[in-house]
PDB file of N, CA and C in Angstrom:
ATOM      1  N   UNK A   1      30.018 -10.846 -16.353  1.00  0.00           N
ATOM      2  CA  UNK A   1      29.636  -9.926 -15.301  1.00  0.00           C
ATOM      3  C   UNK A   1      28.408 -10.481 -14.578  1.00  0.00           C
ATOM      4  N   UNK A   2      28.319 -10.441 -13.303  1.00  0.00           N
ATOM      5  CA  UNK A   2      27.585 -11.110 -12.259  1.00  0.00           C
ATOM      6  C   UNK A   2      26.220  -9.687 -11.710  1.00  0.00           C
ATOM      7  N   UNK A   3      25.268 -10.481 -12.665  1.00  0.00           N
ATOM      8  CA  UNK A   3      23.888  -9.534 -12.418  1.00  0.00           C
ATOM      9  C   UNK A   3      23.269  -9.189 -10.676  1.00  0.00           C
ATOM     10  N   UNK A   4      23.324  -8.206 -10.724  1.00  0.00           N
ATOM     11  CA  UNK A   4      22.636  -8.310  -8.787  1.00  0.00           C
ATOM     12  C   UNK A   4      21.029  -8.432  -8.864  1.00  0.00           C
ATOM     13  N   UNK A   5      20.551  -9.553  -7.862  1.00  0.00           N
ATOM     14  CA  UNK A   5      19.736  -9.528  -7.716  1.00  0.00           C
ATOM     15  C   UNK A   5      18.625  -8.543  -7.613  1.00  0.00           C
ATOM     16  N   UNK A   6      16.874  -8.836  -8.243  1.00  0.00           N
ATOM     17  CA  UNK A   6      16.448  -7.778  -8.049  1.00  0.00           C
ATOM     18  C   UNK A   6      15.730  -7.579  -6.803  1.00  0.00           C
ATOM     19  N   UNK A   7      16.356  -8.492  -5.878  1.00  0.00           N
ATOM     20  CA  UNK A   7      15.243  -7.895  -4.538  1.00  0.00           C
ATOM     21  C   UNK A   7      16.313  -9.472  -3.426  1.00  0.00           C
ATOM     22  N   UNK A   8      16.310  -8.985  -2.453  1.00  0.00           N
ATOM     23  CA  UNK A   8      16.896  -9.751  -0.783  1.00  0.00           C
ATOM     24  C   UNK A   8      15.711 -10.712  -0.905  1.00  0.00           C
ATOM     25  N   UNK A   9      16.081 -12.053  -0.415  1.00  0.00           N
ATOM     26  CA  UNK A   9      15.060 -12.573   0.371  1.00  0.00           C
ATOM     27  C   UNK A   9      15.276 -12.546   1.756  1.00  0.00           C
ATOM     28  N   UNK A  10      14.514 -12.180   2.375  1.00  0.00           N
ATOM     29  CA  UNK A  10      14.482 -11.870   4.067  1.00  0.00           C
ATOM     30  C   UNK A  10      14.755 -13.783   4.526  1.00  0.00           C
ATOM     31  N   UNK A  11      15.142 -13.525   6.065  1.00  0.00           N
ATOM     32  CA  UNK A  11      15.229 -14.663   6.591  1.00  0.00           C
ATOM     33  C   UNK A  11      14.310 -14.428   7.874  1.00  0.00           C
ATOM     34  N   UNK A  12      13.297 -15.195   7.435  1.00  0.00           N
ATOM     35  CA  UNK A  12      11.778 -14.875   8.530  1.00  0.00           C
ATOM     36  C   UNK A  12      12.128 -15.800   9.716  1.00  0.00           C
ATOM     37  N   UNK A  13      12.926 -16.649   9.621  1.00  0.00           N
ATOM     38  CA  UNK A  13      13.207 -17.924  10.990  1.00  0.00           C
ATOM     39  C   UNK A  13      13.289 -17.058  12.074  1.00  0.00           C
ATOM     40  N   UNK A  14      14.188 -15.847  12.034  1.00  0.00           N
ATOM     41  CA  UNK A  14      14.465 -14.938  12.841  1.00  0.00           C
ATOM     42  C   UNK A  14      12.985 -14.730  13.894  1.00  0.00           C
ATOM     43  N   UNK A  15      11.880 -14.591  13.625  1.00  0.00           N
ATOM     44  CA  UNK A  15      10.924 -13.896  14.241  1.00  0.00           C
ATOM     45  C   UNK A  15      10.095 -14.703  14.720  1.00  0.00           C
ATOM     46  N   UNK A  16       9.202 -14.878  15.754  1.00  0.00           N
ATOM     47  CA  UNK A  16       8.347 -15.439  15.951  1.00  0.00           C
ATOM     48  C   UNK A  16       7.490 -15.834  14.705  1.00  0.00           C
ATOM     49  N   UNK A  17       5.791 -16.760  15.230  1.00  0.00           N
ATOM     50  CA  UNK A  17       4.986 -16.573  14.590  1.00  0.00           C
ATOM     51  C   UNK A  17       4.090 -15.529  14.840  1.00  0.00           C
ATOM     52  N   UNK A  18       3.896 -14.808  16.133  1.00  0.00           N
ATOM     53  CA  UNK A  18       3.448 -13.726  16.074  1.00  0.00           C
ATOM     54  C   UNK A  18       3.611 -12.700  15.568  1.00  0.00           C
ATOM     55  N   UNK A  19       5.280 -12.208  15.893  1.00  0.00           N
ATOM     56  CA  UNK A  19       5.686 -11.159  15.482  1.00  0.00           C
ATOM     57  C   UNK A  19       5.354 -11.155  13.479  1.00  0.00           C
ATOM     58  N   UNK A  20       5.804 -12.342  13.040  1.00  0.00           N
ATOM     59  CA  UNK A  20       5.581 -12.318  11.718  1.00  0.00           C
ATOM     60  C   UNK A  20       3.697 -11.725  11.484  1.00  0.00           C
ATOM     61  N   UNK A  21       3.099 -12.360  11.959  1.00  0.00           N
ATOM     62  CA  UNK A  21       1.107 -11.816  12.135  1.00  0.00           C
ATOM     63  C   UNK A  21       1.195 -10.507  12.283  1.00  0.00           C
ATOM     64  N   UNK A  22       1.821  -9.988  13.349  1.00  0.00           N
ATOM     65  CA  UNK A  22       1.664  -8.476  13.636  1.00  0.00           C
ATOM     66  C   UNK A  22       2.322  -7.739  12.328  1.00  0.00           C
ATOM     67  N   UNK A  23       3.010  -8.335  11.432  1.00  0.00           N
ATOM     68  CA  UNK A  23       4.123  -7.551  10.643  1.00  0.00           C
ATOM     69  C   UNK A  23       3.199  -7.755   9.542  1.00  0.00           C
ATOM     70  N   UNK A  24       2.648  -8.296   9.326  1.00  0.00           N
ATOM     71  CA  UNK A  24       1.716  -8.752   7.841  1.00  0.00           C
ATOM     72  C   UNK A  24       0.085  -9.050   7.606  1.00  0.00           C
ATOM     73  N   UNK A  25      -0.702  -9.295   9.009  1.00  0.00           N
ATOM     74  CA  UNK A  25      -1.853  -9.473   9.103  1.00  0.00           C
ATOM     75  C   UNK A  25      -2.196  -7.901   9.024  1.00  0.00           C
ATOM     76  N   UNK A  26      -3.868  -7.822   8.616  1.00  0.00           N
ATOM     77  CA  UNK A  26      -4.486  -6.792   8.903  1.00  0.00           C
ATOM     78  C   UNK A  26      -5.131  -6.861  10.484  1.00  0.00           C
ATOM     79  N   UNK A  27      -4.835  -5.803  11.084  1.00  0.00           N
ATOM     80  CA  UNK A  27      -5.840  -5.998  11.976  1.00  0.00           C
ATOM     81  C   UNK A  27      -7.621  -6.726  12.047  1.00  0.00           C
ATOM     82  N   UNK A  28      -7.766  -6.919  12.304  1.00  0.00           N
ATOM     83  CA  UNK A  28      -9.279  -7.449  12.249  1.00  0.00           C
ATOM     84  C   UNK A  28     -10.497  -6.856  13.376  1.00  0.00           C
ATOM     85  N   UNK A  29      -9.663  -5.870  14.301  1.00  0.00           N
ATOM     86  CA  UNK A  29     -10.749  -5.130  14.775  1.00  0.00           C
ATOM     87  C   UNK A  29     -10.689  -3.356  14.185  1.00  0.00           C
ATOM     88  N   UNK A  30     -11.649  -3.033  14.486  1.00  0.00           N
ATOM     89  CA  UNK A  30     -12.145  -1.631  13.606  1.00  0.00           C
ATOM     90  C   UNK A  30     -11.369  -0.622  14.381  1.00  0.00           C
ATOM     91  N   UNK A  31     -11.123   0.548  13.481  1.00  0.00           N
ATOM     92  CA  UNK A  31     -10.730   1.460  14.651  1.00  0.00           C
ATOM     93  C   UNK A  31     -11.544   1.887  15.343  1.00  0.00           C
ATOM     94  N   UNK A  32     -11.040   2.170  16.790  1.00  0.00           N
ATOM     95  CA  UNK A  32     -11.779   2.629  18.043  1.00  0.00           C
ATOM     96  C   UNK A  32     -11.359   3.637  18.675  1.00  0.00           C
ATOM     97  N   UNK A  33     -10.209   3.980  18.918  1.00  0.00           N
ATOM     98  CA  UNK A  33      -9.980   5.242  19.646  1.00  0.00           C
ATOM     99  C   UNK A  33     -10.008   6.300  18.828  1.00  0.00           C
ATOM    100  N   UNK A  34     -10.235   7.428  19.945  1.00  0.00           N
ATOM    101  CA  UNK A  34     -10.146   8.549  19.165  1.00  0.00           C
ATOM    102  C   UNK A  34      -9.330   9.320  18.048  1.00  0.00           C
ATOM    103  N   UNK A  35      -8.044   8.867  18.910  1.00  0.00           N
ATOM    104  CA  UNK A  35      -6.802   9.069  17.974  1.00  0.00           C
ATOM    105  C   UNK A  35      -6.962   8.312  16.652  1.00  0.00           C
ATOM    106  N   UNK A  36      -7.460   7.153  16.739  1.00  0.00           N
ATOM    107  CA  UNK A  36      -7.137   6.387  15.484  1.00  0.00           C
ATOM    108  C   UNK A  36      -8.215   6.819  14.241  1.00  0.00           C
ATOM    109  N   UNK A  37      -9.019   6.873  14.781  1.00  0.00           N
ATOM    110  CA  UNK A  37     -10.123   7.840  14.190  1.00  0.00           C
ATOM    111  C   UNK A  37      -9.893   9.170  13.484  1.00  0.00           C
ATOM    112  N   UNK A  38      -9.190   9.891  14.312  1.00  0.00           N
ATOM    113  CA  UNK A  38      -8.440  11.516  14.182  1.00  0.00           C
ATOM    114  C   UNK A  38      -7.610  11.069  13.168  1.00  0.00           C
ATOM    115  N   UNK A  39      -6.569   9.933  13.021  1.00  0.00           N
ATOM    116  CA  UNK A  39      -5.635   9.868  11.598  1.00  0.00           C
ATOM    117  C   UNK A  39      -6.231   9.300  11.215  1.00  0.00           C
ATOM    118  N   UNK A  40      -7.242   8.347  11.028  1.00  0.00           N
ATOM    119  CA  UNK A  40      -7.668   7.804   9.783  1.00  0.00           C
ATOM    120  C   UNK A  40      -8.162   9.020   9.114  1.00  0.00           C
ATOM    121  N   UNK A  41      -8.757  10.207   9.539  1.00  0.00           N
ATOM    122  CA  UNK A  41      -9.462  10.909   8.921  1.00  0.00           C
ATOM    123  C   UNK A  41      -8.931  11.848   7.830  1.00  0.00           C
ATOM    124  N   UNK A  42      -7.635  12.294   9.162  1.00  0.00           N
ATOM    125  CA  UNK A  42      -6.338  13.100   8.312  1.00  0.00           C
ATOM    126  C   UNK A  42      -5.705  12.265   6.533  1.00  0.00           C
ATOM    127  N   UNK A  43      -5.545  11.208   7.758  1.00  0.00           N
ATOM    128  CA  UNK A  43      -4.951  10.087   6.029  1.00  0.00           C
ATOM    129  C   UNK A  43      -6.115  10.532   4.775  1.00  0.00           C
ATOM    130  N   UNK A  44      -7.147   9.984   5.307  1.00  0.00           N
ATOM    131  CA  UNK A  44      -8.009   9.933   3.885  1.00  0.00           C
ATOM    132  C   UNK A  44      -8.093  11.692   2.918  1.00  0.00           C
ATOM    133  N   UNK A  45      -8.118  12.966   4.265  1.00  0.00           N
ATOM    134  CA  UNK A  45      -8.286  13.959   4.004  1.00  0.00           C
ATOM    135  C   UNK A  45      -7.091  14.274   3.039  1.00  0.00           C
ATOM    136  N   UNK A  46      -5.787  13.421   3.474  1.00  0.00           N
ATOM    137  CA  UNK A  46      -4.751  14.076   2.336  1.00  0.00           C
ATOM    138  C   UNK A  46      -4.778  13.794   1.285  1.00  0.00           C
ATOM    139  N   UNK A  47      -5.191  12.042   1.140  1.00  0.00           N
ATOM    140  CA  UNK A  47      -5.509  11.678  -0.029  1.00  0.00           C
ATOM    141  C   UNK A  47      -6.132  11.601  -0.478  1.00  0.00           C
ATOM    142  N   UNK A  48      -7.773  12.567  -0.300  1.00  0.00           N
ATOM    143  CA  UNK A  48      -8.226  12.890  -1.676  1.00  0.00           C
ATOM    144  C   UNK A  48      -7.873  14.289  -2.154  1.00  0.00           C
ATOM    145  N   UNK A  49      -6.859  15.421  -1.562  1.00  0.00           N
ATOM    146  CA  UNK A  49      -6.645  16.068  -1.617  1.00  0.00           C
ATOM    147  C   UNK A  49      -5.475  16.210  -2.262  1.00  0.00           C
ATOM    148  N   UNK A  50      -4.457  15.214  -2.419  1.00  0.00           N
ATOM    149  CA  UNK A  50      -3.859  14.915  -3.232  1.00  0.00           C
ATOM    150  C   UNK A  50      -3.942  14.112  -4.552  1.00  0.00           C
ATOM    151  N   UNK A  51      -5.388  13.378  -4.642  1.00  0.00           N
ATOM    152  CA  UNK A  51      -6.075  13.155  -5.598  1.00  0.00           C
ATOM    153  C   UNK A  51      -6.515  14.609  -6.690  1.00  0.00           C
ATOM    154  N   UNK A  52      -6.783  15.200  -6.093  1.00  0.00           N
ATOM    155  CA  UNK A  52      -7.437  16.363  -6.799  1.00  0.00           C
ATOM    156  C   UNK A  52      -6.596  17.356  -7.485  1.00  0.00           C
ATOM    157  N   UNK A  53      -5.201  17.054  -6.841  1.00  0.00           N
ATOM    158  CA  UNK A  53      -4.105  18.084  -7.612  1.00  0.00           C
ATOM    159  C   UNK A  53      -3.506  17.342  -8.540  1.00  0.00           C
ATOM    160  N   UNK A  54      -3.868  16.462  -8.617  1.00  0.00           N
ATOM    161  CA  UNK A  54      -3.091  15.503 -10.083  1.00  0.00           C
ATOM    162  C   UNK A  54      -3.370  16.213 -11.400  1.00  0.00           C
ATOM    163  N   UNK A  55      -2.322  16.223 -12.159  1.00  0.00           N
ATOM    164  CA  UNK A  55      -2.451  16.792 -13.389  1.00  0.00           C
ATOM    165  C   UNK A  55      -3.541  15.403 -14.355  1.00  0.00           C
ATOM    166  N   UNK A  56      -3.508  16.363 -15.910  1.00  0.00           N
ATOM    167  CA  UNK A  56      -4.143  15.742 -16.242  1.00  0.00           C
ATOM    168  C   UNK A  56      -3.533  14.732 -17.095  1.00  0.00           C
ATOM    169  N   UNK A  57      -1.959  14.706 -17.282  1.00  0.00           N
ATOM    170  CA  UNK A  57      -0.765  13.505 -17.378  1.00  0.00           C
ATOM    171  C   UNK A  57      -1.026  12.572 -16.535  1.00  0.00           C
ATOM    172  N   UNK A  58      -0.952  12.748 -15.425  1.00  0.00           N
ATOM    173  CA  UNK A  58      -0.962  11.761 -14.073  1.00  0.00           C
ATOM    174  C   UNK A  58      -2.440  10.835 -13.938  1.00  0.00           C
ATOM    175  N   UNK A  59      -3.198  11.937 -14.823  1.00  0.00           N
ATOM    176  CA  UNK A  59      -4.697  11.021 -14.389  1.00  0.00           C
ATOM    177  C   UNK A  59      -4.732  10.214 -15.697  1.00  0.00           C
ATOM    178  N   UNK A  60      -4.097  10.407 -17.122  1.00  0.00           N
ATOM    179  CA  UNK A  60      -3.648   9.884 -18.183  1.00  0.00           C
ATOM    180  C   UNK A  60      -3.411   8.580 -17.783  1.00  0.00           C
ATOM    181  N   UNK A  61      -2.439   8.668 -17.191  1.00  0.00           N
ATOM    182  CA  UNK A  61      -1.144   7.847 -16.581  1.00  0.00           C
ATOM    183  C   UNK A  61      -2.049   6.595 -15.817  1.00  0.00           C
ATOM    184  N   UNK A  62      -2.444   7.277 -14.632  1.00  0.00           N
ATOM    185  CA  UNK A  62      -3.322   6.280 -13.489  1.00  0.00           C
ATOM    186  C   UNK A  62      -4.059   5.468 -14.543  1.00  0.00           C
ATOM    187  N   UNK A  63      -4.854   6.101 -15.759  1.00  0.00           N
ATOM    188  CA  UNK A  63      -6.222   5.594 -16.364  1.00  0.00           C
ATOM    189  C   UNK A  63      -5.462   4.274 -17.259  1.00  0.00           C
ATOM    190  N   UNK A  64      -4.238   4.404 -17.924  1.00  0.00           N
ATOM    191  CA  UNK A  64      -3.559   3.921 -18.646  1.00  0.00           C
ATOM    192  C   UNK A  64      -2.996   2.142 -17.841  1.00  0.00           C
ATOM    193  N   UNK A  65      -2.388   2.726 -16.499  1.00  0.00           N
ATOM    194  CA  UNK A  65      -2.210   1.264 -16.012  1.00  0.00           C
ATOM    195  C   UNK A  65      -3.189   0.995 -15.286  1.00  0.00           C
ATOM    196  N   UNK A  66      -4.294   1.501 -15.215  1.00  0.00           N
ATOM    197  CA  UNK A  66      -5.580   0.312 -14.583  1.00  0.00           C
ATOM    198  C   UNK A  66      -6.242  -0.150 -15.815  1.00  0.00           C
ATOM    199  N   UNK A  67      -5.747   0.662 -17.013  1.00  0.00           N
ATOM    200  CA  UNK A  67      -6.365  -0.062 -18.537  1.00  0.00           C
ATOM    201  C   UNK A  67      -5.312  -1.454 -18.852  1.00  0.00           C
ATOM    202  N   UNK A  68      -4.504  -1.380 -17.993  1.00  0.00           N
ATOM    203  CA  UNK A  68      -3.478  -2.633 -18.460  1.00  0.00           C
ATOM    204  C   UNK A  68      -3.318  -3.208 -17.459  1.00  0.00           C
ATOM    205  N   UNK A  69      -3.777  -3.517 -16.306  1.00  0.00           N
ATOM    206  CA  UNK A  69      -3.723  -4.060 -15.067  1.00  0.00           C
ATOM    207  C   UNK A  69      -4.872  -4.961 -15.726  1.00  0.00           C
ATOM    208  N   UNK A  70      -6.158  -4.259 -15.848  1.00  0.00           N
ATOM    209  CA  UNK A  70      -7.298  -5.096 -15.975  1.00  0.00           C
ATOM    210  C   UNK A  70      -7.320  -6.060 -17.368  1.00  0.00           C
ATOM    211  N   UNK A  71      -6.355  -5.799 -17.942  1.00  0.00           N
ATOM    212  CA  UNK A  71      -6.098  -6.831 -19.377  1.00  0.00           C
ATOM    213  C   UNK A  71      -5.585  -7.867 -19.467  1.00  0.00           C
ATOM    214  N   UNK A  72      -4.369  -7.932 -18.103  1.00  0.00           N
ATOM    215  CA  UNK A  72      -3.895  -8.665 -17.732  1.00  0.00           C
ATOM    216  C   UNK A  72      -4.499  -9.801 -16.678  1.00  0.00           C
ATOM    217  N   UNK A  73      -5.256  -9.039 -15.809  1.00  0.00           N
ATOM    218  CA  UNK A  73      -6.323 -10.017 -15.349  1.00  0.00           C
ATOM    219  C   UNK A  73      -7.165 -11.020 -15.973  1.00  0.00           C
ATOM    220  N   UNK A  74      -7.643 -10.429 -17.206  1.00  0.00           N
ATOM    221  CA  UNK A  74      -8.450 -10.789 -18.191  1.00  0.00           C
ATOM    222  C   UNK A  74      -7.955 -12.313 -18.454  1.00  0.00           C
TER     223      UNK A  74
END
């Protein structure tokens, strides 16, 4: 029996070199408009607000793989 792969490799030839930059670079200038400002704010507002409703499994959980993330670094 013929295992399926666990993931596509994309075919990037397709795209520019820009378009590939725009798809994967970080921007490198700050936000500036208002709008962008207005959702950055929203974003962060949900997520610490969804930080705060985490049970205390989930914060178990989080504490558990940054205890094994950082071991592995090690």
């Amino acid at each position: 029996m013929k295992s399926k792969p666990l993931y596509n490799i994309a075919d990037f030839a397709q795209y520019t070199p820009e378009e590939l930059a725009e798809a994967f670079a970080f921007p490198s200038e700050p936000v500036t408009t208002p709008e962008e400002i207005t959702a950055e704010e929203e974003f962060w507002a949900e997520r610490r607000k969804q930080s705060e409703n985490r049970t205390d499994a989930q914060k178990q959980f989080d504490r558990t793989c940054q205890l094994k993330y950082q071991s592995e670094r090690s």
